[in-house]
N, C-alpha and C. Protein backbone atom coordinates (compact mmCIF):
# COMPACT_ATOMS: atom_id res chain seq x y z
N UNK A 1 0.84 -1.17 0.00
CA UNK A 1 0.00 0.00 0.00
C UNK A 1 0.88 1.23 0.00
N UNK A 2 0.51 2.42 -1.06
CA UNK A 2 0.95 3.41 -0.83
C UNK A 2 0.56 4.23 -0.31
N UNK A 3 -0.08 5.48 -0.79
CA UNK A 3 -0.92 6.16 -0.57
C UNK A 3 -0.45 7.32 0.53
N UNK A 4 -1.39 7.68 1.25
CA UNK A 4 -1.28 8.29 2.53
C UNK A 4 -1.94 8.06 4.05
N UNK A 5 -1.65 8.72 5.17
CA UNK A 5 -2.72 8.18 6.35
C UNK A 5 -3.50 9.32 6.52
N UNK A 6 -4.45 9.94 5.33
CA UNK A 6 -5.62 10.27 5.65
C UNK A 6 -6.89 9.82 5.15
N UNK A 7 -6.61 8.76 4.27
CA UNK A 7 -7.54 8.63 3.19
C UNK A 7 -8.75 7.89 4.21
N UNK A 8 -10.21 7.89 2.69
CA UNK A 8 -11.59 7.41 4.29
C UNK A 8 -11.09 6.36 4.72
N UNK A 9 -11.96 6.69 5.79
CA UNK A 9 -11.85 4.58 6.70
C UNK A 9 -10.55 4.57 7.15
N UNK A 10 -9.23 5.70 7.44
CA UNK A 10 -8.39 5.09 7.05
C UNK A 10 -7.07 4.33 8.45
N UNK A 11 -6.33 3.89 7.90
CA UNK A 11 -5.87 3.15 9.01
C UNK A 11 -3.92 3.56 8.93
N UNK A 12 -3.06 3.96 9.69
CA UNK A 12 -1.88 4.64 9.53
C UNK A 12 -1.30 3.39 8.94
N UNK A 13 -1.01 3.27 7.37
CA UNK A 13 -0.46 1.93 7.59
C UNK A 13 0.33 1.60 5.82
N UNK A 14 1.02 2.68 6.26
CA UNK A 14 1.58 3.37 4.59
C UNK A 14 2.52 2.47 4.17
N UNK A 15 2.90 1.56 3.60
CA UNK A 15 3.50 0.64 2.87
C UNK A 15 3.44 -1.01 3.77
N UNK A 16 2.00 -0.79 3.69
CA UNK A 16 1.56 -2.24 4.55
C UNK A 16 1.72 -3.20 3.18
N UNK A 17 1.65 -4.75 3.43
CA UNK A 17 1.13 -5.26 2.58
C UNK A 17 0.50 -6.93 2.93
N UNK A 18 -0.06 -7.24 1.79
CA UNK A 18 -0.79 -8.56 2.12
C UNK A 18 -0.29 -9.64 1.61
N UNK A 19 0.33 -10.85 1.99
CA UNK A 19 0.82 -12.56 1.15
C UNK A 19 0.26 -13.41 1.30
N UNK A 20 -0.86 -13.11 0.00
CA UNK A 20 -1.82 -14.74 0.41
C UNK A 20 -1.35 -15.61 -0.49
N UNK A 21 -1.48 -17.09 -0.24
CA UNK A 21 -1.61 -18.27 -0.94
C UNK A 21 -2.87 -18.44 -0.89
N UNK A 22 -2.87 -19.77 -1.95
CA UNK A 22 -4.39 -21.04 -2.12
C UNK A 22 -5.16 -21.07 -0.75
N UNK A 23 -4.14 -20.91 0.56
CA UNK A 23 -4.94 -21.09 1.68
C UNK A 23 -4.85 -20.18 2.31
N UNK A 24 -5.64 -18.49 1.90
CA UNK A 24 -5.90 -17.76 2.26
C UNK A 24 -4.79 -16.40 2.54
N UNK A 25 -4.72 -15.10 3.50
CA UNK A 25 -3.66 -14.18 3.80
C UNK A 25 -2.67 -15.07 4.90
N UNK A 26 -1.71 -15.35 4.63
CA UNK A 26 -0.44 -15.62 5.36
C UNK A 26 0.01 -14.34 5.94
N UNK A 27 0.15 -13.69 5.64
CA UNK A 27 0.69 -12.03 6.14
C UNK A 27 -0.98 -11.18 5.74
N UNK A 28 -1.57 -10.93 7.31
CA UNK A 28 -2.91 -9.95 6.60
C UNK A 28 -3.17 -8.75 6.98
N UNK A 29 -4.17 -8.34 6.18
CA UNK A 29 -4.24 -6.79 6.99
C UNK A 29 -5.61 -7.26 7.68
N UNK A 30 -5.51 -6.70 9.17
CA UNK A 30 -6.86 -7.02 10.04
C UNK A 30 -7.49 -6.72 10.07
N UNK A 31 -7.93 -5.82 9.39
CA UNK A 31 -9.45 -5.36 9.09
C UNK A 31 -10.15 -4.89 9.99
N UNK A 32 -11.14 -4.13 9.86
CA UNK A 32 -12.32 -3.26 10.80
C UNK A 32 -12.36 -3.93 12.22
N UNK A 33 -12.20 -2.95 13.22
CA UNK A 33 -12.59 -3.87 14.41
C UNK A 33 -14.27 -3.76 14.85
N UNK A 34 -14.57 -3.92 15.88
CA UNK A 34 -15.69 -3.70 16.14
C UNK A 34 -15.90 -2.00 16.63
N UNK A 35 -17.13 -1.82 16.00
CA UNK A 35 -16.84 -0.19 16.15
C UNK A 35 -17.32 -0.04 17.31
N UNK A 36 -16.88 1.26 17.74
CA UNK A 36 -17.15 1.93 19.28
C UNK A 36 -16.92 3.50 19.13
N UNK A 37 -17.00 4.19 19.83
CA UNK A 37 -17.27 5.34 20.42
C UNK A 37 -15.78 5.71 19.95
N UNK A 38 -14.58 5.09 20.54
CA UNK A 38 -13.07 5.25 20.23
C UNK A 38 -12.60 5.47 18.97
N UNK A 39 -13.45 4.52 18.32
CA UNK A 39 -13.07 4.46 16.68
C UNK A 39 -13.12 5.63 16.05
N UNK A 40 -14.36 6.29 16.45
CA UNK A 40 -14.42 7.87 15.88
C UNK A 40 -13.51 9.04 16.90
N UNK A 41 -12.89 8.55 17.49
CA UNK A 41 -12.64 9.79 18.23
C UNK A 41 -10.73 9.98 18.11
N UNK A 42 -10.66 10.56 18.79
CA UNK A 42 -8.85 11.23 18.68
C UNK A 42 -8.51 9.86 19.26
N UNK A 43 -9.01 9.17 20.02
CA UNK A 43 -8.02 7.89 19.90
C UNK A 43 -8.10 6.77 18.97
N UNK A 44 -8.57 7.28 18.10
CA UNK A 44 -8.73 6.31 17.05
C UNK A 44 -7.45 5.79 16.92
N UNK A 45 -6.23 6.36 16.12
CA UNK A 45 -5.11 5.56 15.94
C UNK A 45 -4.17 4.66 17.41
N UNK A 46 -5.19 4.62 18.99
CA UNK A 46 -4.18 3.84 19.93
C UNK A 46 -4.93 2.58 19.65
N UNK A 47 -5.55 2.42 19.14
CA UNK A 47 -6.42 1.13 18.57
C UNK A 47 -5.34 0.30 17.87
N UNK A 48 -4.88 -1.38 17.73
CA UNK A 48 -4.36 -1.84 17.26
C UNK A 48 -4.01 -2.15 15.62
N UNK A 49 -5.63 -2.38 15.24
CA UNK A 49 -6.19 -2.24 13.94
C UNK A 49 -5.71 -0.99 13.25
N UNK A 50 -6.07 0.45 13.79
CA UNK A 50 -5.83 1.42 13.22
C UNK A 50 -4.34 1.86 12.91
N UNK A 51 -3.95 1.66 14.04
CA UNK A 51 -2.94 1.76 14.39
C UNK A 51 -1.88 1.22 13.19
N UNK A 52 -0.67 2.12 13.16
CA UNK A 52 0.98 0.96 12.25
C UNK A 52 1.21 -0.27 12.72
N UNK A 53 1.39 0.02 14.50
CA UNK A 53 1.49 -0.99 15.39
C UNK A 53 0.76 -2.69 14.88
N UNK A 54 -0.47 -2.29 14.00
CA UNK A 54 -0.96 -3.87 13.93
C UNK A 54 -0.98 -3.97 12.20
N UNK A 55 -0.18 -2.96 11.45
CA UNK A 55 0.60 -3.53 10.32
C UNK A 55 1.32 -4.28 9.98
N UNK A 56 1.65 -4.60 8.78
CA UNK A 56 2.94 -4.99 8.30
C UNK A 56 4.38 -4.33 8.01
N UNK A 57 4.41 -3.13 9.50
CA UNK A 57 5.30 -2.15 8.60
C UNK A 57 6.19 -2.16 9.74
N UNK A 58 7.50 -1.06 9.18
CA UNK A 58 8.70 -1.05 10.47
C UNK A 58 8.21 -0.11 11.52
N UNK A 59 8.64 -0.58 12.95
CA UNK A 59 8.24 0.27 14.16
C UNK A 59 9.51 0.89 14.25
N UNK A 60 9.77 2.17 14.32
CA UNK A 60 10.87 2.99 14.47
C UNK A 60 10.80 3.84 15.52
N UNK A 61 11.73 3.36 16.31
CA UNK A 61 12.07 3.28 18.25
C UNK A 61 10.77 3.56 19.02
N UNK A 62 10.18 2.38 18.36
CA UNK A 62 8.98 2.24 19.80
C UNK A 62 8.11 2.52 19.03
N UNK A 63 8.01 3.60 18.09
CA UNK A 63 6.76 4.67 17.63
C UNK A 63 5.57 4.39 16.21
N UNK A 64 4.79 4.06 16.57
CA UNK A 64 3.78 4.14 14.81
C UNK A 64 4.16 5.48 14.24
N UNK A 65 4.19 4.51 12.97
CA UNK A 65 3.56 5.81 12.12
C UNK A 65 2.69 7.18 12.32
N UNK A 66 2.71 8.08 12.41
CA UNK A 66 2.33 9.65 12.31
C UNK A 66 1.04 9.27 10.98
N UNK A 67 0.04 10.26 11.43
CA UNK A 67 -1.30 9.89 10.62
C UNK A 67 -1.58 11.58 9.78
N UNK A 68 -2.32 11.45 8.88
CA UNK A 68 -2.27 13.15 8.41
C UNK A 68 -2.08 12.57 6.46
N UNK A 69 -2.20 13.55 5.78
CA UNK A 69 -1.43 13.50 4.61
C UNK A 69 -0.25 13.64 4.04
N UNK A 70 0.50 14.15 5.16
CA UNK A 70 1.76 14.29 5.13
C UNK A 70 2.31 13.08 4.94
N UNK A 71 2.23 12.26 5.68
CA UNK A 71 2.51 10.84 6.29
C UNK A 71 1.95 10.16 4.66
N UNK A 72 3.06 9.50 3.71
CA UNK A 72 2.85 9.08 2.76
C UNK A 72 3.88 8.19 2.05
N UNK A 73 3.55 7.69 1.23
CA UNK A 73 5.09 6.62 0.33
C UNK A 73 4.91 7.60 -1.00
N UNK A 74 5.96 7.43 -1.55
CA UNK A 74 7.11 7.66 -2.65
C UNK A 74 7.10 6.74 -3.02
N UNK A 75 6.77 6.22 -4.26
CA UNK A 75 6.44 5.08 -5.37
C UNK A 75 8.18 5.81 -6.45
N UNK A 76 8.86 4.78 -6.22
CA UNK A 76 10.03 4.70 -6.94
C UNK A 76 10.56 4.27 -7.85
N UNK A 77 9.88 2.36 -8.01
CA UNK A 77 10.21 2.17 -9.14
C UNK A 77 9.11 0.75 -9.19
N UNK A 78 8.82 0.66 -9.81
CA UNK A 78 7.22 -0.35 -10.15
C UNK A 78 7.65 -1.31 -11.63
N UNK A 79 7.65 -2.19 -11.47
CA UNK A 79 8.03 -3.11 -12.76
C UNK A 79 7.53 -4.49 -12.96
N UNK A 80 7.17 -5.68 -13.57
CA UNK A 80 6.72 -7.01 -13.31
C UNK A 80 6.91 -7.54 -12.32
N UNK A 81 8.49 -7.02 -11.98
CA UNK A 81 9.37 -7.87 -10.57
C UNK A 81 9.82 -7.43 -10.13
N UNK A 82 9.69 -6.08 -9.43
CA UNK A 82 10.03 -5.17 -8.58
C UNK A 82 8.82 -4.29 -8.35
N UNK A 83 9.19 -3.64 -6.76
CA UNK A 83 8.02 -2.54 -6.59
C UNK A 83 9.17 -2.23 -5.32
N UNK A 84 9.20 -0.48 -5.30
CA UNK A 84 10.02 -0.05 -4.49
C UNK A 84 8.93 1.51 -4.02
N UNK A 85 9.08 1.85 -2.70
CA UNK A 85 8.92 2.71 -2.20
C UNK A 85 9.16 3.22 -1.20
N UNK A 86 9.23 4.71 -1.14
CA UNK A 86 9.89 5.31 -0.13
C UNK A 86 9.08 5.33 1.08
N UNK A 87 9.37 5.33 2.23
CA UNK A 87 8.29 5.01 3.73
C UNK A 87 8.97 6.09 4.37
N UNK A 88 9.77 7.18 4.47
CA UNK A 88 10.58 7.85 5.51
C UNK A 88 9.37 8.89 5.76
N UNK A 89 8.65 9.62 5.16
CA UNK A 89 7.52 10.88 5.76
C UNK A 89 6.05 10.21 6.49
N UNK A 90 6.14 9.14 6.49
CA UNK A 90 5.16 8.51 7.25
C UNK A 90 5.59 8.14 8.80
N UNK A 91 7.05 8.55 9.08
CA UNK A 91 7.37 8.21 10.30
C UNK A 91 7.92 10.15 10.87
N UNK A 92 7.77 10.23 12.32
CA UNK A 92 8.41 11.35 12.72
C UNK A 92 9.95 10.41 13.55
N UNK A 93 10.60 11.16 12.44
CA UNK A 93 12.46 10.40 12.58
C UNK A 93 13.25 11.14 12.11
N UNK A 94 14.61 11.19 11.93
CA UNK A 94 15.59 11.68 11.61
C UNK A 94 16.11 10.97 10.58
N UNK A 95 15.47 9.70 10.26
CA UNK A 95 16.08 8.27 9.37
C UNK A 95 15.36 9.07 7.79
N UNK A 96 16.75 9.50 7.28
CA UNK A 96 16.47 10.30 6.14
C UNK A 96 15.64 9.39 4.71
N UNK A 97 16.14 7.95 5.02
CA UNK A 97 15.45 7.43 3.92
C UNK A 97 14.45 6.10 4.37
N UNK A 98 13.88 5.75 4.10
CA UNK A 98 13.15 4.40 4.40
C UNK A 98 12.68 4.05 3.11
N UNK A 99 13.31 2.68 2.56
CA UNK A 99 13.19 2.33 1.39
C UNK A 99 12.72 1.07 1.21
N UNK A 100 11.44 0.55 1.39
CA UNK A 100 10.70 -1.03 0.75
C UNK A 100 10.98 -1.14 -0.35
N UNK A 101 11.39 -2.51 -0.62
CA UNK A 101 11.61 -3.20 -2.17
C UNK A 101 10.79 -4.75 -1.98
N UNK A 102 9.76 -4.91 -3.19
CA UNK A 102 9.81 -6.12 -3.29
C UNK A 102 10.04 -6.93 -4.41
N UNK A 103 10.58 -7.80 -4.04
CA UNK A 103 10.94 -8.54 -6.03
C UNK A 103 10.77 -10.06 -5.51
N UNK A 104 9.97 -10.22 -6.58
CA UNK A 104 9.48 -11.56 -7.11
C UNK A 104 10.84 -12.32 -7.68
N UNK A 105 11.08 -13.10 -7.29
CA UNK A 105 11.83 -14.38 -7.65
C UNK A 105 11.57 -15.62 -7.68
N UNK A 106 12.33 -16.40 -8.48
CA UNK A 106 11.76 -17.72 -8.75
C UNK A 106 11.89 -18.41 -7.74
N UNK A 107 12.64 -18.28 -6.49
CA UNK A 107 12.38 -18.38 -5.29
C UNK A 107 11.26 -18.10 -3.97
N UNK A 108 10.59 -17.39 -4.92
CA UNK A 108 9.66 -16.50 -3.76
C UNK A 108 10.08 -15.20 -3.71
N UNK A 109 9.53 -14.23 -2.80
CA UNK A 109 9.37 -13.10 -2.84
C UNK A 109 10.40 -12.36 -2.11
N UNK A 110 11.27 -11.75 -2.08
CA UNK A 110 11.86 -11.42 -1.11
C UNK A 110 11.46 -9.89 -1.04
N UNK A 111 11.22 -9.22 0.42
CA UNK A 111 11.30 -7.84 0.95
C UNK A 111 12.15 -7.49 1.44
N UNK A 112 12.68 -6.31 1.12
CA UNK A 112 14.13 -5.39 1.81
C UNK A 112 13.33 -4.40 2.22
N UNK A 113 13.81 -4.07 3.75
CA UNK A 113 13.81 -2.66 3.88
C UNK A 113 15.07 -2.00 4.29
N UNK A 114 15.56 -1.08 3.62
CA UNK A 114 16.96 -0.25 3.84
C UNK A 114 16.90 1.60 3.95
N UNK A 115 17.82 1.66 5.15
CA UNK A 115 17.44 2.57 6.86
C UNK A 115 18.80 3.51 5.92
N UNK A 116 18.59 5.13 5.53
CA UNK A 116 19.84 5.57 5.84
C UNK A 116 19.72 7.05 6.96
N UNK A 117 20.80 6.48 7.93
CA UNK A 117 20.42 7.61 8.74
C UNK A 117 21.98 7.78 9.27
N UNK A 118 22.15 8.61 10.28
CA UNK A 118 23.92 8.35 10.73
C UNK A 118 23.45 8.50 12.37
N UNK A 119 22.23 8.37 12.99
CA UNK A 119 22.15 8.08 14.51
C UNK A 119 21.61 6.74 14.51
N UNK A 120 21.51 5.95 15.59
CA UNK A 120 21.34 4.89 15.95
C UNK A 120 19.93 4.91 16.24
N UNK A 121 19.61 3.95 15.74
CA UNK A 121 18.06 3.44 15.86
C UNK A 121 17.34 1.97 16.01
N UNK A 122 16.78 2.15 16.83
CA UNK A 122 15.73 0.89 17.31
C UNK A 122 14.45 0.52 16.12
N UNK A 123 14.92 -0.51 15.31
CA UNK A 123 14.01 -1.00 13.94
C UNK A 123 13.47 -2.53 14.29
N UNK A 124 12.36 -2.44 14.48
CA UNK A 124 11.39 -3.61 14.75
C UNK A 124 10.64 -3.75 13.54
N UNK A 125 10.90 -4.87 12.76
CA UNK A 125 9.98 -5.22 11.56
C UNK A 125 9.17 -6.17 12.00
N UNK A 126 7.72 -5.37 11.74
CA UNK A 126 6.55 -6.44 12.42
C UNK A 126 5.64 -6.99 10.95
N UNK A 127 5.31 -8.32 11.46
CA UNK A 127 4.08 -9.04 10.27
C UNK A 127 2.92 -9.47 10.94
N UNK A 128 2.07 -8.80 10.55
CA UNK A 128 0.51 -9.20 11.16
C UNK A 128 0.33 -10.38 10.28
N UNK A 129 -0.20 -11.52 11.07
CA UNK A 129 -1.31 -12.28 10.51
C UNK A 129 -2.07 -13.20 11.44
N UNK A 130 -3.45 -13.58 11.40
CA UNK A 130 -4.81 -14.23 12.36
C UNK A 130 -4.35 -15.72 11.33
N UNK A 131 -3.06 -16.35 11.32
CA UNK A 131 -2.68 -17.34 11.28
C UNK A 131 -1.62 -18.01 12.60
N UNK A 132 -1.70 -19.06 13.16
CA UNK A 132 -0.74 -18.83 14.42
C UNK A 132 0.39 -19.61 13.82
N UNK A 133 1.90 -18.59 13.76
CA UNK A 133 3.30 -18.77 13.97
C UNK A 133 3.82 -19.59 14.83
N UNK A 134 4.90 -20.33 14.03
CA UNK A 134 5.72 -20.90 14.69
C UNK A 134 6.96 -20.31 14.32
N UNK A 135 7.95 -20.57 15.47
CA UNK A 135 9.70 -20.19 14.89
C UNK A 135 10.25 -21.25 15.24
N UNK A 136 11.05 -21.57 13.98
CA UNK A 136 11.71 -23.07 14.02
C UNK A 136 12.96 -22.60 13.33
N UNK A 137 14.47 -22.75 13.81
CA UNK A 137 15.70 -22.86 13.28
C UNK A 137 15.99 -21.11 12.73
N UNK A 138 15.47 -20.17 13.36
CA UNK A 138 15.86 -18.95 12.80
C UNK A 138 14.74 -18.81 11.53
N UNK A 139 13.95 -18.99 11.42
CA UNK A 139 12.87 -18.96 10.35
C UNK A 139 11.05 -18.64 11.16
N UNK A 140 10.42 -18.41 10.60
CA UNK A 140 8.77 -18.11 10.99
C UNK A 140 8.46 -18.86 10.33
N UNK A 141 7.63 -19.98 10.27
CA UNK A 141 6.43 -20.83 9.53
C UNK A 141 4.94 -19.66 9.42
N UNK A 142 4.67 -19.64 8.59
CA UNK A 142 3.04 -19.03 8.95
C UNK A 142 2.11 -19.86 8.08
N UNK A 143 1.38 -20.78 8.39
CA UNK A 143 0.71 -21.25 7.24
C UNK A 143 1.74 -22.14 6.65
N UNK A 144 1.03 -22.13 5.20
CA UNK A 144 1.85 -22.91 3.84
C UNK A 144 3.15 -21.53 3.61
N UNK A 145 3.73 -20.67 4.53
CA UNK A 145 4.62 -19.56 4.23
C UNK A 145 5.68 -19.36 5.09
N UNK A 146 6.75 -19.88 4.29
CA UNK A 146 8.60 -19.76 5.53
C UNK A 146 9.03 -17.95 5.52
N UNK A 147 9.16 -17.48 6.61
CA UNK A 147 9.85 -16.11 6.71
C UNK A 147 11.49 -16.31 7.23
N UNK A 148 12.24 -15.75 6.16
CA UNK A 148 13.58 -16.09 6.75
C UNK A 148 14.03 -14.55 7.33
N UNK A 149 14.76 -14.47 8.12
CA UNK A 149 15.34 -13.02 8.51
C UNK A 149 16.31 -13.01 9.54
N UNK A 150 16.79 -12.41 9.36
CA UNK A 150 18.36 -11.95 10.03
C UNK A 150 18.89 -11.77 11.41
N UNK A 151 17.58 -11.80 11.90
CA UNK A 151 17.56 -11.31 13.60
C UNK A 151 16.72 -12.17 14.63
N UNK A 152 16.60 -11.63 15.55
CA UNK A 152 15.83 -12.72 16.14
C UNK A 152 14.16 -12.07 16.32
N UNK A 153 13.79 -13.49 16.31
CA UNK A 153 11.93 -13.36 16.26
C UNK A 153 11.15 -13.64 17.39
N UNK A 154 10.61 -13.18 17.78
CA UNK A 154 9.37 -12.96 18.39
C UNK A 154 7.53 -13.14 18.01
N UNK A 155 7.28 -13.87 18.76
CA UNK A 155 5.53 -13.74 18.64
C UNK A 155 4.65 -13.53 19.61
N UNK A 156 4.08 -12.28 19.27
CA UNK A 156 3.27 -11.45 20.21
C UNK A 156 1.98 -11.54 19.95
N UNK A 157 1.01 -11.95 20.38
CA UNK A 157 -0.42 -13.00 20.36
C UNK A 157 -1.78 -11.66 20.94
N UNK A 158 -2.36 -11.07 20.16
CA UNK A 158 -3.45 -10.19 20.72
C UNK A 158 -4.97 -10.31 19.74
N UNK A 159 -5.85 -10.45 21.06
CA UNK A 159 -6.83 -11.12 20.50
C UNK A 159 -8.26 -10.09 20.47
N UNK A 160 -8.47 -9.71 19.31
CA UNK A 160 -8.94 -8.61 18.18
C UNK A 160 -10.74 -8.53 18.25
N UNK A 161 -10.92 -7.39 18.57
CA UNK A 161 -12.57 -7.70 18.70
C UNK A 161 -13.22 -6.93 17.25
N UNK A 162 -13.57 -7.79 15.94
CA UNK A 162 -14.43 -7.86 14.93
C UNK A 162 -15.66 -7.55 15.11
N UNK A 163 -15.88 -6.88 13.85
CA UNK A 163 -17.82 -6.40 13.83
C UNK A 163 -18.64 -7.34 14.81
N UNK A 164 -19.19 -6.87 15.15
CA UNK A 164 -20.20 -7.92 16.17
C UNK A 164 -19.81 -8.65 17.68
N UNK A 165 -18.54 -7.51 17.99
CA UNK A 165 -17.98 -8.11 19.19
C UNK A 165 -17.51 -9.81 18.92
N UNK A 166 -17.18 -10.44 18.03
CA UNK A 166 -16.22 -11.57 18.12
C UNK A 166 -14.76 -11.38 18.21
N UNK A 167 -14.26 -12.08 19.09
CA UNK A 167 -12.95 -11.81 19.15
C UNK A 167 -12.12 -12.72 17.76
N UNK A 168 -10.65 -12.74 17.67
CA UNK A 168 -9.99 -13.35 17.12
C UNK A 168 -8.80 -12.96 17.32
C-alpha cells in the first residue's frame, strides 16, 4: 500500500502489505474492528487495527507511524518484478530514507527494507497475521509460508474484537 494516512476509513499503515496463498492471507491486513465510540474519536489511531502498530510495517524506536497526509510513500520504481517505495515521511524520525523493495523471484518473494540515517536506531519489523506462527531454526512458519530473517523473532499474540464483538 501506498498512498497516505488520511484517506476514508483510514488506518496509519503506509506501505503495509498482504501474502496470500491457495490457503488464504499468510501475512494480513486485520481489518475493521468492532466499532465503538473510540473508533471515531482522537483515539482512534491507539487502537491496534488502526494503528501501524498492527501492520505490516517497520516500528521505528517504539513509535507508529504519524497519521495526516503528510505521512505518505514515494512510489520509486514499479516493474513485473520489482516494486520499491519510499516510507521515511510517514514516520516522525531523523532516518532520512526508508526504502521497501519487493521482487518476485523464482524463489519467492523477497522484501528489503533499507534505513539511511547516521544516529542509531531501534528498527522492529513487524508481520501481522490471524494465522498462528511458529519459529523453528531462525525462520517463521506461517501457514503454507517460511519467513527467513536476520535477527531474532518474536511472537506477540493479541486477541482482536471484529464487527459484532467476536474476538480473534
Amino acid at each position: 500500500k501506498g498512498g497516505h494516512n488520511e484517506e476514508g476509513h483510514n488506518h496509519n499503515d503506509v506501505g503495509n502489505f498482504v501474502l496470500a496463498t491457495d490457503n488464504g492471507q499468510m501475512l494480513a491486513d486485520l481489518g475493521a474492528m468492532e466499532y465503538t465510540a473510540k473508533c471515531f474519536s482522537r483515539e482512534r489511531y491507539t487502537l491496534l487495527q488502526n494503528s501501524s502498530l498492527g501492520h505490516s510495517v517497520p516500528i521505528i524506536d517504539g513509535k507508529a507511524q504519524r497519521g495526516g497526509r503528510k505521512a505518505h510513500a514515494n512510489i520509486v520504481d514499479v516493474s513485473d518484478t520489482k516494486f520499491v517505495m519510499e516510507l521515511q515521511e510517514a514516520y516522525e524520525t531523523d532516518i532520512s530514507k526508508i526504502t521497501r523493495t519487493f521482487e518476485m523471484l523464482d524463489m519467492g518473494i523477497t522484501m528489503t527494507d533499507e534505513y539511511e540515517t547516521i544516529e542509531g536506531h531501534e528498527i522492529t519489523e513487524r508481520f501481522a497475521t490471524v494465522v498462528e506462527p511458529e519459529i523453528l531454526d531462525g525462520k517463521v512458519r506461517i501457514g503454507d509460508v517460511v519467513l527467513y530473517a536476520n535477527s531474532l523473532q518474536t511472537i506477540q499474540k493479541e486477541v482482536l474484537r471484529k464487527h459484532g464483538g467476536n474476538g480473534e
